[in-house]
Protein backbone atom coordinates (compact mmCIF):
# COMPACT_ATOMS: atom_id res chain seq x y z
CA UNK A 1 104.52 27.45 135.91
CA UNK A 2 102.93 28.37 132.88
CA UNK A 3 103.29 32.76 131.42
CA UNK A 4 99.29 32.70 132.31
CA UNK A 5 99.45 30.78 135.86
CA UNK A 6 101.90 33.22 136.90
CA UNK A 7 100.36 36.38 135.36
CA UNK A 8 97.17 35.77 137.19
CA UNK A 9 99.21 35.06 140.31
CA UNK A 10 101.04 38.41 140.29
CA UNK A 11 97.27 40.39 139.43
CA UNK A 12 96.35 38.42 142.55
CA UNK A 13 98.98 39.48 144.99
CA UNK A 14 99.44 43.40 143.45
CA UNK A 15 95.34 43.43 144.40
CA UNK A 16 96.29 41.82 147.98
CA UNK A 17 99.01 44.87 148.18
CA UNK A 18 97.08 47.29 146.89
CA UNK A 19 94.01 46.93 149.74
CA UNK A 20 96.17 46.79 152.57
CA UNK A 21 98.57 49.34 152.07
CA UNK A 22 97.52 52.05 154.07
CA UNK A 23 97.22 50.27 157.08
CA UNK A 24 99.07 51.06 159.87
CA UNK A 25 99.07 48.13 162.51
CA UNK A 26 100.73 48.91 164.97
CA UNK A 27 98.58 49.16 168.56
CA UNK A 28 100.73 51.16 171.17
CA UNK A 29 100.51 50.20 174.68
CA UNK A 30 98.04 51.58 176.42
CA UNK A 31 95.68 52.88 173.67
CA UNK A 32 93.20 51.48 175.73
CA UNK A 33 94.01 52.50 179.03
CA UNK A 34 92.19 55.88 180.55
CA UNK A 35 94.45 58.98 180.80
CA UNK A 36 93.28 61.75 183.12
CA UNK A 37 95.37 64.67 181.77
CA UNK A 38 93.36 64.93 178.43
CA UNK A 39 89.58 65.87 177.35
CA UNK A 40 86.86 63.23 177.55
CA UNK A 41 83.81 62.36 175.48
CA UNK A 42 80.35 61.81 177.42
CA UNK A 43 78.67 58.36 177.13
CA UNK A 44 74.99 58.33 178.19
CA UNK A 45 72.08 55.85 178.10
CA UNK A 46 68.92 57.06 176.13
CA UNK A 47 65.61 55.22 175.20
CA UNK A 48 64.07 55.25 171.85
CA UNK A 49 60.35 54.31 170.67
CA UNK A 50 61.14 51.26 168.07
CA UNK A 51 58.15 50.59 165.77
CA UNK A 52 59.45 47.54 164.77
CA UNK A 53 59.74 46.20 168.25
CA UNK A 54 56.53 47.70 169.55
CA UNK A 55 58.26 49.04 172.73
CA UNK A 56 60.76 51.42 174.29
CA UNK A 57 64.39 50.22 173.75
CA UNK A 58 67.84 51.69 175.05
CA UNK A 59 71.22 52.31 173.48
CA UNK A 60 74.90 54.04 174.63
CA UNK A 61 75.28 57.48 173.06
CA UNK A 62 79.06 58.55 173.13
CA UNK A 63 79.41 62.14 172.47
CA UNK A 64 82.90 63.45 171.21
CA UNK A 65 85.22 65.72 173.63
CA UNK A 66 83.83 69.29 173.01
CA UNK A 67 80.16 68.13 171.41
CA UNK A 68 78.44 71.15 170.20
CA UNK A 69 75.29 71.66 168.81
CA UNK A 70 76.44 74.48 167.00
CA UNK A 71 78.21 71.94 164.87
CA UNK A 72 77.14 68.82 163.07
CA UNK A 73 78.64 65.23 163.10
CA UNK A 74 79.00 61.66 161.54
CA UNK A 75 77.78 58.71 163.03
CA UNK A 76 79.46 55.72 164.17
CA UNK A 77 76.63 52.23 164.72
CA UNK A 78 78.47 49.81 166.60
CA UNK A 79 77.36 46.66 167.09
CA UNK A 80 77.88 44.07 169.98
CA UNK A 81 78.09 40.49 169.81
CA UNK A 82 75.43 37.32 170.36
CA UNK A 83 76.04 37.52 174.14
CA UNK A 84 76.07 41.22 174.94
CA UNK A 85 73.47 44.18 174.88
CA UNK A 86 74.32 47.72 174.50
CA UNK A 87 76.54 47.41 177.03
CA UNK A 88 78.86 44.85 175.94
CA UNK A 89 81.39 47.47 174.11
CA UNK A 90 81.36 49.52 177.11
CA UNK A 91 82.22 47.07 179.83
CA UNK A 92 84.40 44.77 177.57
CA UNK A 93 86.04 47.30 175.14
CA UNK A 94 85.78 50.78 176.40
CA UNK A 95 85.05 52.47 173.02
CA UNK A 96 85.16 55.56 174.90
CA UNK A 97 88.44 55.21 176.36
CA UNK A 98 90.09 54.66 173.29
CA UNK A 99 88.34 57.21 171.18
CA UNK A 100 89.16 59.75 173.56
CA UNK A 101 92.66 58.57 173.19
CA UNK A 102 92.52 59.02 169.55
CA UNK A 103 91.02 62.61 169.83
CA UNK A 104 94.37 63.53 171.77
CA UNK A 105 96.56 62.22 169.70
CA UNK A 106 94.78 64.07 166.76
CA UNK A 107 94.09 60.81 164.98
CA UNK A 108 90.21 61.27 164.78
CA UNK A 109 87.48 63.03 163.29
CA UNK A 110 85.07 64.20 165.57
CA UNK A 111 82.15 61.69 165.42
CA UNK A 112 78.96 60.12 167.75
CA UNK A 113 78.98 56.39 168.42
CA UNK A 114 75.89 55.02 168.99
CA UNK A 115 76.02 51.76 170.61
CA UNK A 116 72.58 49.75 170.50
CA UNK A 117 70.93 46.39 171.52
CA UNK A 118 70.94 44.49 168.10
CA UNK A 119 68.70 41.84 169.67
CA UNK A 120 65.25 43.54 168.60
CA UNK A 121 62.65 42.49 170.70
CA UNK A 122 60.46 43.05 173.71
CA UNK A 123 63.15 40.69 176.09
CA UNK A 124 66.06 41.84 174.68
CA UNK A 125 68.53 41.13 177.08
CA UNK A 126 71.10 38.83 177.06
CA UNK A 127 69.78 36.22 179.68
CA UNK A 128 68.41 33.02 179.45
CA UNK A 129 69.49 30.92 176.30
CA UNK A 130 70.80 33.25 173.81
CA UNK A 131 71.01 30.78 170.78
CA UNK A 132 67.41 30.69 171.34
CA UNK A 133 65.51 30.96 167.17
CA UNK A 134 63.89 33.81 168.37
CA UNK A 135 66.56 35.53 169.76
CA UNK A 136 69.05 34.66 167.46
CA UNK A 137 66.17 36.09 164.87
CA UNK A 138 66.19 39.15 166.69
CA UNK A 139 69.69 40.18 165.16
CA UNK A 140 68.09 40.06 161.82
CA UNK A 141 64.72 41.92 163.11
CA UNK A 142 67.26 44.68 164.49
CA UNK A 143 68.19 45.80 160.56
CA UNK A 144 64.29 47.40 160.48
CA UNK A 145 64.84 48.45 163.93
CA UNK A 146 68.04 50.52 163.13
CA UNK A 147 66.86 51.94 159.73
CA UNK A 148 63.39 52.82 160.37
CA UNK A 149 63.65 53.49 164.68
CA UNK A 150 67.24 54.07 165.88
CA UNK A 151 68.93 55.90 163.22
CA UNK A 152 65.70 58.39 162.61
CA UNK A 153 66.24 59.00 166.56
CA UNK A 154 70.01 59.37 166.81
CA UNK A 155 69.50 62.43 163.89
CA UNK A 156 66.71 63.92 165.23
CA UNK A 157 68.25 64.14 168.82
CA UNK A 158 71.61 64.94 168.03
CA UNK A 159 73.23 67.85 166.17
CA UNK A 160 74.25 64.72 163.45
CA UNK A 161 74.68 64.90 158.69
CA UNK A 162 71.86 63.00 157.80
CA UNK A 163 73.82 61.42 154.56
CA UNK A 164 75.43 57.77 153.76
CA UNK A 165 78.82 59.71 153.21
CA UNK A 166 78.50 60.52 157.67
CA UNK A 167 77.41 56.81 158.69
CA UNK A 168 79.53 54.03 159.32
CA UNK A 169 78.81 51.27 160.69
CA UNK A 170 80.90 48.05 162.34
CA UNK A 171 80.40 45.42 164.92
CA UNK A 172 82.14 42.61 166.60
CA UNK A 173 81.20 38.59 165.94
CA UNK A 174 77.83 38.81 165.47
CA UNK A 175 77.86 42.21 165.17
CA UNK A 176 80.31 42.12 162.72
CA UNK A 177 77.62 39.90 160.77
CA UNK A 178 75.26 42.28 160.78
CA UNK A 179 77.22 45.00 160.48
CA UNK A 180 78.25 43.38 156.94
CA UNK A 181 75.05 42.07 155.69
CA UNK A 182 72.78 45.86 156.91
CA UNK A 183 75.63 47.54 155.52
CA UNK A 184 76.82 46.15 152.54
CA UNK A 185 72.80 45.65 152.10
CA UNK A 186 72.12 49.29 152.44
CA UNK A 187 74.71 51.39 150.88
CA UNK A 188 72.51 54.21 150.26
CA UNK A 189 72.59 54.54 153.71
CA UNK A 190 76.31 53.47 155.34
CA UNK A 191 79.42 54.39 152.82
CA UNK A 192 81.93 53.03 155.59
CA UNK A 193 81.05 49.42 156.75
CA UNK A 194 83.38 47.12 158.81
CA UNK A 195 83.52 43.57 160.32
CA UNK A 196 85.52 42.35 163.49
CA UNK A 197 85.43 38.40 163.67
CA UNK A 198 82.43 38.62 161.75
CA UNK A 199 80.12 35.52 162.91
CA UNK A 200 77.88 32.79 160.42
CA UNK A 201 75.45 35.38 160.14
CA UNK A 202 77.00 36.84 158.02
CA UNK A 203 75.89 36.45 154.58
CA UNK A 204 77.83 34.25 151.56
CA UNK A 205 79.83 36.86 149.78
CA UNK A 206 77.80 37.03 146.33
CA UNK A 207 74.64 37.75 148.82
CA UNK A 208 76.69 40.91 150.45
CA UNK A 209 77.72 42.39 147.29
CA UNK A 210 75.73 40.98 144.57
CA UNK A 211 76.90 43.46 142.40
CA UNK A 212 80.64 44.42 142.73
CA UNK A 213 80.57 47.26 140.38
CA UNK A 214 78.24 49.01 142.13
CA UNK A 215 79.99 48.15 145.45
CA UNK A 216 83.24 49.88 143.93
CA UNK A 217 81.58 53.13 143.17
CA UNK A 218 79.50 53.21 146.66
CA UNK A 219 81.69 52.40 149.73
CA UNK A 220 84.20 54.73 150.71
CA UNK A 221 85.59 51.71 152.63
CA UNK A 222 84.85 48.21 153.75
CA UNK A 223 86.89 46.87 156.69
CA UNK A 224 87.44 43.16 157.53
CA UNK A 225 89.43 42.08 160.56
CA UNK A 226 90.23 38.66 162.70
CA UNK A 227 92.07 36.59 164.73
CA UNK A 228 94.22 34.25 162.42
CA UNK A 229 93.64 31.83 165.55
CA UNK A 230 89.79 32.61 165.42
CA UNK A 231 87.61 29.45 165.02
CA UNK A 232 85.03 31.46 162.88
CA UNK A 233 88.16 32.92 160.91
CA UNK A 234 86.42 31.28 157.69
CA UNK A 235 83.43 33.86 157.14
CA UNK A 236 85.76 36.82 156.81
CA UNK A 237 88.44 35.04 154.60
CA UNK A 238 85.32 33.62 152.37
CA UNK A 239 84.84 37.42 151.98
CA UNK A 240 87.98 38.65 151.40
CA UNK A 241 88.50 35.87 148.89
CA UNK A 242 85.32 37.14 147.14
CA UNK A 243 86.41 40.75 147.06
CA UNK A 244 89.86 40.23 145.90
CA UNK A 245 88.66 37.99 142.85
CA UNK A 246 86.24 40.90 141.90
CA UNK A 247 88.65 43.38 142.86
CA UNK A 248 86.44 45.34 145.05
CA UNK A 249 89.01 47.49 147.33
CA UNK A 250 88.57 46.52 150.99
CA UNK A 251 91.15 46.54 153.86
CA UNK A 252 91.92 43.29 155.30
CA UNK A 253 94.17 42.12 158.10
CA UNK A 254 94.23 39.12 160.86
CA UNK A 255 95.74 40.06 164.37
CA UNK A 256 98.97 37.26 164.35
CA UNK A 257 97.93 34.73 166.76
CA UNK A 258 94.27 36.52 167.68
CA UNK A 259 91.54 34.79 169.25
CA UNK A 260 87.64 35.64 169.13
CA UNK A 261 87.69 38.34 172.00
CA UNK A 262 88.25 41.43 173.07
CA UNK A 263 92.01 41.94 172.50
CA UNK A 264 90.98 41.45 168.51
CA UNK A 265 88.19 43.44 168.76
CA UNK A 266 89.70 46.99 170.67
CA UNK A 267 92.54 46.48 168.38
CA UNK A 268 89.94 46.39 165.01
CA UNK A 269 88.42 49.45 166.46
CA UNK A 270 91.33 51.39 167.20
CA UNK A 271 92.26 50.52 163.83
CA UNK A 272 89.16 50.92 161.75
CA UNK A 273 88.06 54.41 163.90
CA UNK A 274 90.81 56.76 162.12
CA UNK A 275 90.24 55.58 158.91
CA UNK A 276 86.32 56.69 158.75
CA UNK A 277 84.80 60.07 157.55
CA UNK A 278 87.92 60.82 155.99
CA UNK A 279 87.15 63.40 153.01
């Protein structure tokens, strides 16, 4: 191996070391699993006018234990997959379960999580074919809907900081897409952006962060997770390939012998959660 060869090799792995290594993985049993003896958050189901959509749509608000309007918090987006509505991350990863979980262990800052249908249109449920072209172009209407409709609505009802520093956003499959592509794509908006299992929506790499430099200075962190056993494993190593060549600081890490589900996807959360609106 040639002086260069191996050079470049050791640049490449300090850069692997350096984005990962404040990463604690380890999930303890039961972080997911509902514990009576400790404060709860409040999760309700509000409507919102969406311009974009022309109609009234509906999302999950979770509140934190011990909301107050006298105080003012950040704002979590979290986006479903191609199959689910608002209500997928309730029913299939109880958000709210292990948030509150977090909050007693003292691992959290106090934040909302809103929790909307990215399918933006009129019929926006989940019935029905849902690799239909106009459905599946309804997760790319739902960027318009979230800037111009949802977010606008989530500050104005809410006691909420109205900056990019107090927004993150994240999602699962093709959530995940999204949340990459209206995140990365809007960073004077979201400075804390993460992918779970992130599906081919998501954009090619030098379309998500065009401009690396910039990228660098803007997120205060971007967030890529999957199952190494994940058949759409490819469109988050692409981008973690991408960002480690341009040295953009990201965390990455793939769940040993993880599938595309929900397992992956509580575990990304109740990894990614702690790590946001951190001063």
């Amino acid at each position: 191996m040639s002086k260069i060869t191996l050079f470049v090799g050791l640049v490449f792995l300090s850069v692997q070391v350096a984005i990962a290594q404040n990463l604690n993985t380890q999930i303890p049993a039961g972080f997911d699993t509902p514990r009576t003896e400790i404060p709860h958050g409040k999760i309700d189901t509000v409507t919102y006018q969406s311009e974009t959509v022309g109609a009234v749509r509906r999302a999950l608000i979770y509140t934190p234990p011990g909301y107050s309007n006298e105080k003012k918090y950040p704002v979590l987006y979290l986006l479903h997959g191609i199959g689910g509505d608002e209500k997928e991350w309730f029913n299939g990863g109880v958000p709210h379960v292990i948030l509150d979980n977090l909050y007693a262990e003292g691992k959290l800052s106090p934040m909302i999580v809103a929790l909307p249908n990215g399918r933006a249109m009129k019929d926006d449920s989940a019935a029905g074919n849902i690799m239909a072209p106009d459905k599946v172009a309804a997760f790319t209407t739902f960027e318009k809907d979230l800037l111009n409709d949802l977010i606008p609505f989530v500050e104005k009802t809410y006691s909420t900081y109205t900056d990019r520093q107090n927004r993150a956003i994240a999602g699962l499959s093709m959530g995940g897409g999204q949340s990459l592509n209206f995140g990365l794509g809007n960073l004077d908006k979201f400075a804390w952006v993460g992918g779970f299992s992130s599906a081919p929506n998501t954009k090619s790499p030098e379309l998500l962060i065009p401009d690396p430099s910039k990228a660098k200075q803007q997120l205060k962190l971007l967030f890529l997770t999957c199952g190494d056993k994940d058949g759409l494993l490819n469109f988050t190593s692409r981008t973690h390939d991408y960002l480690v060549t341009n040295q953009v600081p990201h965390t990455y890490y793939l769940f040993p012998g993880g599938f595309h589900d929900f397992k992956v996807w509580k575990e990304s959360l109740y990894l990614y959660a702690p790590l946001i609106f951190q001063k």
